[in-house]
N, C-alpha and C. Protein backbone atom coordinates (compact mmCIF):
# COMPACT_ATOMS: atom_id res chain seq x y z
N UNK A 1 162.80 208.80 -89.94
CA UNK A 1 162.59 210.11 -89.37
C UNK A 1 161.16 210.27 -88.89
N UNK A 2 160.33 209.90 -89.42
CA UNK A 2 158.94 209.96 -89.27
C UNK A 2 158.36 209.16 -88.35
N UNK A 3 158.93 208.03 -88.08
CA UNK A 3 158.97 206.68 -86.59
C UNK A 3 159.64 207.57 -85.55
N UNK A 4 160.56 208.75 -85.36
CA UNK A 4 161.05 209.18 -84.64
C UNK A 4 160.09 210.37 -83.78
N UNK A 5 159.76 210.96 -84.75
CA UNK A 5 158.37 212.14 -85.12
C UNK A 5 157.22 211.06 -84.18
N UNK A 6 156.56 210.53 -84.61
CA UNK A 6 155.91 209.64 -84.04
C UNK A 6 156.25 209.00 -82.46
N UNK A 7 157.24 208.51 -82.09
CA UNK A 7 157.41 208.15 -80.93
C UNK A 7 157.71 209.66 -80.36
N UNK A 8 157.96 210.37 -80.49
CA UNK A 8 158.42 211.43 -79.80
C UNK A 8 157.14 212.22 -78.81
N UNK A 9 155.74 212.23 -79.86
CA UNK A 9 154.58 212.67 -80.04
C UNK A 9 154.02 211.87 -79.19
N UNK A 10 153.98 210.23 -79.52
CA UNK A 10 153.30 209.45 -78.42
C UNK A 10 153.43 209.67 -76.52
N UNK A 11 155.04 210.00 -76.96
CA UNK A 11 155.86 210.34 -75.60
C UNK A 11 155.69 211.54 -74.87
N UNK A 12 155.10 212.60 -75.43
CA UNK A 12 154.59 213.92 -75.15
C UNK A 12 153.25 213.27 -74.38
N UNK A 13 152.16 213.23 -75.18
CA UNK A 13 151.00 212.58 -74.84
C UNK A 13 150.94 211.97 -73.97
N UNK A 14 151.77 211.10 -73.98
CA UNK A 14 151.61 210.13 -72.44
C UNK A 14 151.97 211.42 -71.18
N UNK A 15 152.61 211.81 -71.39
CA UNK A 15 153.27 212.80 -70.05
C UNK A 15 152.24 214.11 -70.35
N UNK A 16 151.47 214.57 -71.19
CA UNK A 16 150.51 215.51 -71.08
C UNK A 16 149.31 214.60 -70.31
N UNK A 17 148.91 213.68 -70.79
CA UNK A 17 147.54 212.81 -70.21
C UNK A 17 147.72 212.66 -68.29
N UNK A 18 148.97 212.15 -68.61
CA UNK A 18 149.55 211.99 -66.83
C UNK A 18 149.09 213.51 -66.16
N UNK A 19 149.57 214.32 -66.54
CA UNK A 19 149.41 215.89 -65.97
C UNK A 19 147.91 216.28 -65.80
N UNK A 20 147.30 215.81 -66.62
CA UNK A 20 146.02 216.47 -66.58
C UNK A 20 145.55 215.80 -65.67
N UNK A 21 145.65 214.42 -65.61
CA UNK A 21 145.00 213.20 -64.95
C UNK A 21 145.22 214.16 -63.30
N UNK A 22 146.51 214.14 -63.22
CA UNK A 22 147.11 214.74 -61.66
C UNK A 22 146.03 215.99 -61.45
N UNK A 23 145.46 216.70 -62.05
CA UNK A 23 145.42 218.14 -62.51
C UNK A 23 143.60 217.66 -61.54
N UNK A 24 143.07 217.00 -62.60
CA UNK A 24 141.71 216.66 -62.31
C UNK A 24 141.78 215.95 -60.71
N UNK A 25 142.72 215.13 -60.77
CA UNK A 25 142.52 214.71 -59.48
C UNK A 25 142.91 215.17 -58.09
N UNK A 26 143.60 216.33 -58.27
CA UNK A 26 143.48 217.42 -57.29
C UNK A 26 142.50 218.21 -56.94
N UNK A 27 141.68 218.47 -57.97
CA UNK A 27 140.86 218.99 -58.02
C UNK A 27 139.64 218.84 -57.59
N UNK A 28 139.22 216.97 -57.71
CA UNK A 28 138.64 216.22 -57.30
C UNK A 28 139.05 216.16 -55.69
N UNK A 29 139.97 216.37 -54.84
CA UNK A 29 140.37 216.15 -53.75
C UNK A 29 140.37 217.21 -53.02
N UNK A 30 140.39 218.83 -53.78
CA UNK A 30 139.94 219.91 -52.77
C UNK A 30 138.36 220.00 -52.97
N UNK A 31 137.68 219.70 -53.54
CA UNK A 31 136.39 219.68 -54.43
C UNK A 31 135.74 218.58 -52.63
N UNK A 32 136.07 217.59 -52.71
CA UNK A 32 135.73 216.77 -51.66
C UNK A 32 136.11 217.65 -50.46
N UNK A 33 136.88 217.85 -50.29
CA UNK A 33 137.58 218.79 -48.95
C UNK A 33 136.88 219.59 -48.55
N UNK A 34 136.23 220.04 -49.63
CA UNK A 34 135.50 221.96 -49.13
C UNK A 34 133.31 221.30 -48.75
N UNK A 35 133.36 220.09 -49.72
CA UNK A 35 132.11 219.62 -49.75
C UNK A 35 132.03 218.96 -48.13
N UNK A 36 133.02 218.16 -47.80
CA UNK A 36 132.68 217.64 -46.70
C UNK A 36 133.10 218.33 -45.24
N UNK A 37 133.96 218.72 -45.54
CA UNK A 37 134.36 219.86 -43.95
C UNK A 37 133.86 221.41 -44.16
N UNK A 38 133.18 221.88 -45.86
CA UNK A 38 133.26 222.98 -45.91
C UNK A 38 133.99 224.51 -45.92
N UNK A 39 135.14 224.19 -45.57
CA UNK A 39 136.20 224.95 -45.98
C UNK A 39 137.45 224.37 -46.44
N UNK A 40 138.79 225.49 -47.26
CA UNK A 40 139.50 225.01 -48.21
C UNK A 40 140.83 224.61 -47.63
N UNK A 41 141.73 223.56 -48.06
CA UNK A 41 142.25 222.87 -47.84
C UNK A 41 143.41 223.82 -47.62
N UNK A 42 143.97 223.95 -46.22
CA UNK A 42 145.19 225.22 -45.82
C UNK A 42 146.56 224.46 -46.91
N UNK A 43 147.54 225.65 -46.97
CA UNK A 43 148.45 225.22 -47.94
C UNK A 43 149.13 224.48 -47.69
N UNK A 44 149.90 223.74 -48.31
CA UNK A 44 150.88 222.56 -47.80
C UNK A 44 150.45 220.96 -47.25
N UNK A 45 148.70 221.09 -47.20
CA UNK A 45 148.17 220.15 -46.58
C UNK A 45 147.04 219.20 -47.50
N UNK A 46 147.41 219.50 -48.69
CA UNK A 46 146.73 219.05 -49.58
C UNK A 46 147.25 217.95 -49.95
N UNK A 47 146.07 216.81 -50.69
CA UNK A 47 146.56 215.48 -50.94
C UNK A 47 147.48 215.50 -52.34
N UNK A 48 148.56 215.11 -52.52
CA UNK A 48 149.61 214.65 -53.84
C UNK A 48 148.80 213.87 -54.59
N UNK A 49 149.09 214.27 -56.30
CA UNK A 49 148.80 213.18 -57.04
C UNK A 49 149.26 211.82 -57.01
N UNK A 50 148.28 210.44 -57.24
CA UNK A 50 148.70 209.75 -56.96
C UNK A 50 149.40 208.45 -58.43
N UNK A 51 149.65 209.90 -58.90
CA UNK A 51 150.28 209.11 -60.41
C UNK A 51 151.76 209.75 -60.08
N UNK A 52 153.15 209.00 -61.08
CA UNK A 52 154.21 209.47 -61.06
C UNK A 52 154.68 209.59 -62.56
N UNK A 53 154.35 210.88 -62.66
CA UNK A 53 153.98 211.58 -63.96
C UNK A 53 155.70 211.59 -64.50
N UNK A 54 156.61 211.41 -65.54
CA UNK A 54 157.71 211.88 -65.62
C UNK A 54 157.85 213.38 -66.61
C-alpha cells in the first residue's frame, strides 16, 4: 500500500514539475517578446510549451 502511495506521489510530481517548467517557459518567451520588439505578444500568437506535459 505504501509502494502504491509512493508511486502515485512520484507521478504527481513529475506532471506538477512538467507544468511549472511549461509555466516558466512561457513566461520566459513573452518576457523576450516584450524586451525585444517591446510590446506584448497579441493572443493566439504566442509560442507553446515545448515539453509534453501529461
Amino acid at each position: 500500500m505504501l509502494a502504491l502511495i509512493a508511486f502515485a506521489a512520484v507521478a504527481a510530481q513529475k506532471a506538477f514539475a512538467c507544468r511549472v517548467e511549461c509555466a516558466f517557459e512561457n513566461t520566459a518567451n513573452q518576457l523576450e517578446h516584450i524586451l525585444a520588439k517591446g510590446k506584448k505578444i497579441p493572443p493566439g500568437q504566442a509560442k507553446k510549451c515545448s515539453k509534453k506535459c501529461d
